[in-house]
N, C-alpha and C. Protein backbone atom coordinates (compact mmCIF):
# COMPACT_ATOMS: atom_id res chain seq x y z
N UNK A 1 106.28 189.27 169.22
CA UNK A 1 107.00 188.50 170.22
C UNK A 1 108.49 188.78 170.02
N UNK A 2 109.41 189.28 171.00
CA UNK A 2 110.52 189.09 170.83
C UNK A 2 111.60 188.18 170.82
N UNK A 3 112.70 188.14 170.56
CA UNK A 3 113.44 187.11 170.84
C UNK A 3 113.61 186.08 172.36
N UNK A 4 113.83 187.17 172.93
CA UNK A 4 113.94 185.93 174.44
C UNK A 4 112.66 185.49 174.94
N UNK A 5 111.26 186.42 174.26
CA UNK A 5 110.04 185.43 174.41
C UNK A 5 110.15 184.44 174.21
N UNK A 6 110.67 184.43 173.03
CA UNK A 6 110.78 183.46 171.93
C UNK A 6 111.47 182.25 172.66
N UNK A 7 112.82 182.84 173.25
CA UNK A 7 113.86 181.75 173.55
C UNK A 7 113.32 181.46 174.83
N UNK A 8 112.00 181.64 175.48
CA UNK A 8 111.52 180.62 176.61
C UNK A 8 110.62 180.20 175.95
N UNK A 9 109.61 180.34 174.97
CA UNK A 9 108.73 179.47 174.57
C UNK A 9 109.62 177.82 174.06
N UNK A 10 110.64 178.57 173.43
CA UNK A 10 111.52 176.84 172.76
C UNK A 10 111.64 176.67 173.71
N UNK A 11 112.42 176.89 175.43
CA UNK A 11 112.64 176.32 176.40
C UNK A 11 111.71 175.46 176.85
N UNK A 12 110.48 176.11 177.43
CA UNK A 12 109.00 175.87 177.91
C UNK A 12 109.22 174.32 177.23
N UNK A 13 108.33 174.51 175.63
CA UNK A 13 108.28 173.85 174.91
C UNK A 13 109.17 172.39 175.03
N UNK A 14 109.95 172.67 174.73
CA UNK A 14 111.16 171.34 174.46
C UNK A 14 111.27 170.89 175.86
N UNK A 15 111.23 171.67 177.01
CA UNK A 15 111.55 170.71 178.30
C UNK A 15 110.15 169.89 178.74
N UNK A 16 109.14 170.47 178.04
CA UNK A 16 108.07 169.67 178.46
C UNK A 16 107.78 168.53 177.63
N UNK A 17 108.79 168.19 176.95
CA UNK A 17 109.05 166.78 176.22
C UNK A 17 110.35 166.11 176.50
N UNK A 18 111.08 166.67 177.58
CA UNK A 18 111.96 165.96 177.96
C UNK A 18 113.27 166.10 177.71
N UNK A 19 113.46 167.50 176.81
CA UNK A 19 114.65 167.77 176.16
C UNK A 19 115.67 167.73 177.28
N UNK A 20 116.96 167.40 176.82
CA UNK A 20 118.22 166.96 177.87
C UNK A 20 118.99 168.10 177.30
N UNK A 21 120.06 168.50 178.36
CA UNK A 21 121.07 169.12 178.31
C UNK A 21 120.41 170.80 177.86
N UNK A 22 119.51 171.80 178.00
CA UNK A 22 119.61 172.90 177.00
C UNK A 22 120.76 174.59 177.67
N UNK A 23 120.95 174.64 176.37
CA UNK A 23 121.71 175.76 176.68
C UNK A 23 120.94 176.58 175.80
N UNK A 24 121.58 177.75 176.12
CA UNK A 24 121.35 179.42 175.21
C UNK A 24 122.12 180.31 175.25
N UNK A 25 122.73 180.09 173.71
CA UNK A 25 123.82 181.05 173.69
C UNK A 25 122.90 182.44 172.60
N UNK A 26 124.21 183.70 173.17
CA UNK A 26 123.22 184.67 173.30
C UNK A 26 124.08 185.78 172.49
N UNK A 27 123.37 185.55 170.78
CA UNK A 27 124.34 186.21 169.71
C UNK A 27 124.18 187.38 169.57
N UNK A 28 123.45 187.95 170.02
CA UNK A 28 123.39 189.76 170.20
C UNK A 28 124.54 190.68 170.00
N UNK A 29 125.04 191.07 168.96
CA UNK A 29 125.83 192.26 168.61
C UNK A 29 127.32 191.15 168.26
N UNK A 30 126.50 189.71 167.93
CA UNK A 30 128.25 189.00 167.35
C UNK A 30 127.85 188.81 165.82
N UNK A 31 126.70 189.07 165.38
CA UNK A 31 126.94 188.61 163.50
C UNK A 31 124.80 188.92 163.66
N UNK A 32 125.28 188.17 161.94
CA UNK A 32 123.89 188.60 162.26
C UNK A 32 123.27 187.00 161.64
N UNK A 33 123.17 186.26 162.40
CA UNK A 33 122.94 184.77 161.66
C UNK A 33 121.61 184.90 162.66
N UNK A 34 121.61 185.21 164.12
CA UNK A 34 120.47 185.20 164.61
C UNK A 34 120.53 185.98 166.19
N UNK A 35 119.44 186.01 166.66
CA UNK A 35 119.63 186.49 168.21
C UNK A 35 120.42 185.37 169.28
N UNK A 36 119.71 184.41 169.34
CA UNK A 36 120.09 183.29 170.00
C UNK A 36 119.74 182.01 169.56
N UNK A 37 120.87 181.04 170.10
CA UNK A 37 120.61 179.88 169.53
C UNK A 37 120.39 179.14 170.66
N UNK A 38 119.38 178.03 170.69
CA UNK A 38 119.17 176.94 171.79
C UNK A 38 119.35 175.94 171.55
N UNK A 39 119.75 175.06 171.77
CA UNK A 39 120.67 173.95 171.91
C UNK A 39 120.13 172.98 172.91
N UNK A 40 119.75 172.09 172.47
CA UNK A 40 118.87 170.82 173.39
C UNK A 40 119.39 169.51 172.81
N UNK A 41 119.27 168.38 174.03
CA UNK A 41 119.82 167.10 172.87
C UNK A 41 118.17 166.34 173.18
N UNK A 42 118.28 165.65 172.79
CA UNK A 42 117.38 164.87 172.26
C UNK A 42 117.86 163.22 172.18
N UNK A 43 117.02 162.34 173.04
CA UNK A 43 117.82 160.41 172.93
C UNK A 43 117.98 159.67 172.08
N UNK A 44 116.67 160.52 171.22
CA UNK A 44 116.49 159.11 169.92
C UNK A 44 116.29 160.51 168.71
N UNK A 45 116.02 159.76 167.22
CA UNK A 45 115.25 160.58 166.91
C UNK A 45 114.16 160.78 166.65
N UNK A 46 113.38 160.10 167.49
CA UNK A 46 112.01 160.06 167.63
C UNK A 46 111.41 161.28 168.72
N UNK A 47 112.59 161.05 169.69
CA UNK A 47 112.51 162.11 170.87
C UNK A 47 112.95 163.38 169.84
N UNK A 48 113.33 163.80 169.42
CA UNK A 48 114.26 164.54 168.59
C UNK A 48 112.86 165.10 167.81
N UNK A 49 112.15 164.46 166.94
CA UNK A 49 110.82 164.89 166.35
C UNK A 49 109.62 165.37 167.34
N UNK A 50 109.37 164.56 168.59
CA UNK A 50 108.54 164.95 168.99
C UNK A 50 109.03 166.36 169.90
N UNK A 51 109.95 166.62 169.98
CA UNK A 51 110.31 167.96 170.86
C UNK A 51 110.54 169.15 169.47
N UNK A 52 110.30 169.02 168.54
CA UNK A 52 110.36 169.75 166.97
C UNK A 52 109.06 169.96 166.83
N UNK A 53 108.15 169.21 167.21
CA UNK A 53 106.90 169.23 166.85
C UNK A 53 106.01 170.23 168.12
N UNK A 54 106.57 169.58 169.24
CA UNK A 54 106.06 170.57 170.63
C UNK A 54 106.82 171.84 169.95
N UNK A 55 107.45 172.45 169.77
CA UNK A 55 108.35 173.53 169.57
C UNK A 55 107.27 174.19 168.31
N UNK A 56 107.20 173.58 167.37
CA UNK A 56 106.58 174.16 165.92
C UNK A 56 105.24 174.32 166.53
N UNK A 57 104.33 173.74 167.65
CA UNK A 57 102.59 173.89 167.50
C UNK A 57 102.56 175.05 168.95
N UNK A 58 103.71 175.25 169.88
CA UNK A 58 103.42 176.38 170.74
C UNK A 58 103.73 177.35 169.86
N UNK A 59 104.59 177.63 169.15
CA UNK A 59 105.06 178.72 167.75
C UNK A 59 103.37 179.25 166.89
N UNK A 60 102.75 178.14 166.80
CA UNK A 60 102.01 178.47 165.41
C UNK A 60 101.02 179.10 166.66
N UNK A 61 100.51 178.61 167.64
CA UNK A 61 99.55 178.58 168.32
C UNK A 61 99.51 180.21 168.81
N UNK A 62 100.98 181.22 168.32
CA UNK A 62 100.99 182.55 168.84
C UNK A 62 101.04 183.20 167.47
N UNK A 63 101.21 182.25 166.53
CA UNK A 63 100.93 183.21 164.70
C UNK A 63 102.36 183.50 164.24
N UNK A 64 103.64 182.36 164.70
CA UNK A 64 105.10 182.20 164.64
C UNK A 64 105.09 181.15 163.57
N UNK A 65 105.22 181.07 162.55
CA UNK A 65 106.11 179.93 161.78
C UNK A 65 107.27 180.17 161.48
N UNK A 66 108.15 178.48 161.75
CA UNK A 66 109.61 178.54 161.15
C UNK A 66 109.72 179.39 159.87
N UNK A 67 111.05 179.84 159.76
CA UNK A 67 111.51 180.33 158.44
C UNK A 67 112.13 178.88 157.58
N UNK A 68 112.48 178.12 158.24
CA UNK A 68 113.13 176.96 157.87
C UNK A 68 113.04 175.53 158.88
N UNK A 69 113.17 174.59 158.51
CA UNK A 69 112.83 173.29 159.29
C UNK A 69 114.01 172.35 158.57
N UNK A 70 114.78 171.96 159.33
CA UNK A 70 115.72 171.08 158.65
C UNK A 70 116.27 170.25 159.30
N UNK A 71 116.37 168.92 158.97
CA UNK A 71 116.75 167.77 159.65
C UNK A 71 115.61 166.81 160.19
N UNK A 72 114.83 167.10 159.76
CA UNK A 72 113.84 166.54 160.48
C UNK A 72 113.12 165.19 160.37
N UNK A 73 113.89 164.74 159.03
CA UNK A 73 113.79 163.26 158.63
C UNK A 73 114.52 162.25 159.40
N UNK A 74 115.60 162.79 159.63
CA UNK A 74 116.51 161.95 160.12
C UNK A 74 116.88 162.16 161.72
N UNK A 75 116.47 163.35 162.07
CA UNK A 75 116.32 163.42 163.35
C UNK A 75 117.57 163.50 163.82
N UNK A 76 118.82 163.53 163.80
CA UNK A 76 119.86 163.46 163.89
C UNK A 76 120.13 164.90 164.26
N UNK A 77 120.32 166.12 163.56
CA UNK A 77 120.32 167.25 163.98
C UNK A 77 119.19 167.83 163.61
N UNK A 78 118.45 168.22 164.09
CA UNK A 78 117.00 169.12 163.92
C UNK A 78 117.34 170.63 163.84
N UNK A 79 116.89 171.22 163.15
CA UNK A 79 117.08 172.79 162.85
C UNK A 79 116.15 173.35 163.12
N UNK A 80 115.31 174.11 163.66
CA UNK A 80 114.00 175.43 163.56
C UNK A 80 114.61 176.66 163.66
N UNK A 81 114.39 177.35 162.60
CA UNK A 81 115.07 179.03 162.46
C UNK A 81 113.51 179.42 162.67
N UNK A 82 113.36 180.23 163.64
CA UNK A 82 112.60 181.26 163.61
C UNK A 82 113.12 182.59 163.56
N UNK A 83 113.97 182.90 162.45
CA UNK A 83 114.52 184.72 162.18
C UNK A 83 115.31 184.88 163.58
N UNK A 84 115.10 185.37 164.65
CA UNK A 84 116.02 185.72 165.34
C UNK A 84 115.94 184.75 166.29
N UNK A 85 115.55 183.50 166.48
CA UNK A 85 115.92 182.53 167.59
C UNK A 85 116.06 181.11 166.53
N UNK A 86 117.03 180.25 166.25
CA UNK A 86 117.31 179.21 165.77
C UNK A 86 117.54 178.21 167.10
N UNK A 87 116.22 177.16 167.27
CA UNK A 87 116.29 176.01 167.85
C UNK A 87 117.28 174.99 167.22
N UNK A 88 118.13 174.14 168.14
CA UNK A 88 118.96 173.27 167.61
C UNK A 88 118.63 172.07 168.36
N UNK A 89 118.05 170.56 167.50
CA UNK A 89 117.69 169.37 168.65
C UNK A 89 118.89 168.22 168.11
N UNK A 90 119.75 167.84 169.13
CA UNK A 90 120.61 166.90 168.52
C UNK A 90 120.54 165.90 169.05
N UNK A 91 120.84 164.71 168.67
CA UNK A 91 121.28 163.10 169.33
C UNK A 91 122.64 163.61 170.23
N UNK A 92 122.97 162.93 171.08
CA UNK A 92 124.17 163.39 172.03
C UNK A 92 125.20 163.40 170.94
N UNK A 93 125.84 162.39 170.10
CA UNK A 93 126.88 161.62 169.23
C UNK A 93 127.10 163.39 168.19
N UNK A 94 125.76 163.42 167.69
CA UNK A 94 125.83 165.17 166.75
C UNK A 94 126.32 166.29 167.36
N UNK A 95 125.48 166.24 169.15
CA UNK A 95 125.92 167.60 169.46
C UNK A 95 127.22 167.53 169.90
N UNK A 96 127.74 166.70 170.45
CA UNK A 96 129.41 166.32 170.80
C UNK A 96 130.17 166.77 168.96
N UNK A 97 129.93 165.67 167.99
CA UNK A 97 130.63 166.10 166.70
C UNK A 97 130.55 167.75 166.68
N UNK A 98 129.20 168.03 166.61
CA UNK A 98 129.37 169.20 166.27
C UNK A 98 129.41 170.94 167.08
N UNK A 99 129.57 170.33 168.17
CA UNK A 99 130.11 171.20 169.43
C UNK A 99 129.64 172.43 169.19
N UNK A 100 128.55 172.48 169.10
CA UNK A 100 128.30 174.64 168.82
C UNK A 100 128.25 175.22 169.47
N UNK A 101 128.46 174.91 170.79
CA UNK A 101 129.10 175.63 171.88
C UNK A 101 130.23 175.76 171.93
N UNK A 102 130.84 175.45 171.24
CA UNK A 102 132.69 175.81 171.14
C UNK A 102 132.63 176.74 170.00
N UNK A 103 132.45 176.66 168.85
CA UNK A 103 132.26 177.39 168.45
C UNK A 103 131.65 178.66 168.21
N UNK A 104 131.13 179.00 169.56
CA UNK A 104 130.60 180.21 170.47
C UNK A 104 131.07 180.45 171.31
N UNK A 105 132.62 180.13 171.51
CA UNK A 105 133.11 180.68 172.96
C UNK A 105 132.87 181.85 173.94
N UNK A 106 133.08 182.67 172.84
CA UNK A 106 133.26 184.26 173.32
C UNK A 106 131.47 184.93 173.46
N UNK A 107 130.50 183.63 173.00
CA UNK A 107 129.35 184.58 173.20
C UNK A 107 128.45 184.22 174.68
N UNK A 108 127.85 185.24 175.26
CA UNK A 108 127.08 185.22 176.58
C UNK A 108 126.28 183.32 176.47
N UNK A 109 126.55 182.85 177.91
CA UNK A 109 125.75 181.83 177.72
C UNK A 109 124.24 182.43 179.29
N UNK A 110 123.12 181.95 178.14
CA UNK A 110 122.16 182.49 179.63
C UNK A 110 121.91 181.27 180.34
N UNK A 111 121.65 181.86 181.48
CA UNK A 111 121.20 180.85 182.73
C UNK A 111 119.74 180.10 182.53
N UNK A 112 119.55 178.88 182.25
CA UNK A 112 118.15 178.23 182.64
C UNK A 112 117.39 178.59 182.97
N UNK A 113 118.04 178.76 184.51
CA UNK A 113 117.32 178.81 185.78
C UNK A 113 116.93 180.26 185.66
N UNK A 114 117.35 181.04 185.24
CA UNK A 114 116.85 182.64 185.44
C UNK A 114 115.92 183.17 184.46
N UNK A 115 115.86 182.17 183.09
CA UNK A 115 115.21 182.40 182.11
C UNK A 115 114.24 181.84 181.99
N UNK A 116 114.08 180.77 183.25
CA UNK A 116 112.45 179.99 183.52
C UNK A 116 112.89 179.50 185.48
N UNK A 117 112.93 181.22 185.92
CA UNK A 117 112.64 180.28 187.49
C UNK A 117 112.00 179.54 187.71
N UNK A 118 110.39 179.60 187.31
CA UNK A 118 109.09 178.88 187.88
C UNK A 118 109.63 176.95 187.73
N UNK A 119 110.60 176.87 186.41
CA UNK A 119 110.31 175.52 185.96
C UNK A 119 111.33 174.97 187.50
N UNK A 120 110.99 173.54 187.24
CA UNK A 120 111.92 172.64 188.36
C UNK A 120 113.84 172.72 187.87
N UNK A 121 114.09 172.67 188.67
CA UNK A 121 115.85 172.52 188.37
C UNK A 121 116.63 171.28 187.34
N UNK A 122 117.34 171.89 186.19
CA UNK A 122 117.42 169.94 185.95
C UNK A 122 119.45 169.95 186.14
């Protein structure tokens, strides 16, 4: 599976639990931390676990496990590194503190809508 498989299965995945706000920024030829990162918030952190958990059982269900899982007690910032796609699930309050979209200015952001026409518009 490649990366932007990858980065619509987390899409798929996480919006079919309700994930708010997602972006995808698109690290290709800026470092090598990963391909892309997705970025979803999450209301509670309960919402926050159960969109970690949809994310981790469409993953396993293709023979994908995380390299790493972090945050996931506290739900507050959720981590899933899968090697070249790192899911990010935050409470609004985290992803505002920790803005990782600013700190990606300069990298491609992809379109939603083009990376899952079929889904509804949010």
């Amino acid at each position: 599976m490649d990366s932007l498989e990858k980065v619509k299965l987390a899409l798929k995945a996480s919006l079919s639990k309700k994930a708010e706000e997602p972006k995808v920024i698109d690290l290709r030829g800026l470092g090598s931390i990963a391909d892309f990162f997705v970025i979803l918030t999450a209301t509670s952190d309960v919402h926050g676990r159960t969109i970690a958990d949809e994310v981790k059982k469409v993953f396993k269900e293709r023979g994908v496990l995380p390299v790493s899982l972090e945050g996931y007690e506290n739900g507050n910032w959720i981590l899933l590194d899968f090697g070249d796609v790192i899911v990010h699930i935050f409470r609004p309050e985290f992803r505002e503190l920790y803005n990782l979209e600013s700190l990606w200015l300069d990298a491609p952001k992809l379109s939603i809508d083009e990376l899952l026409p079929e889904e509804v518009s949010r």
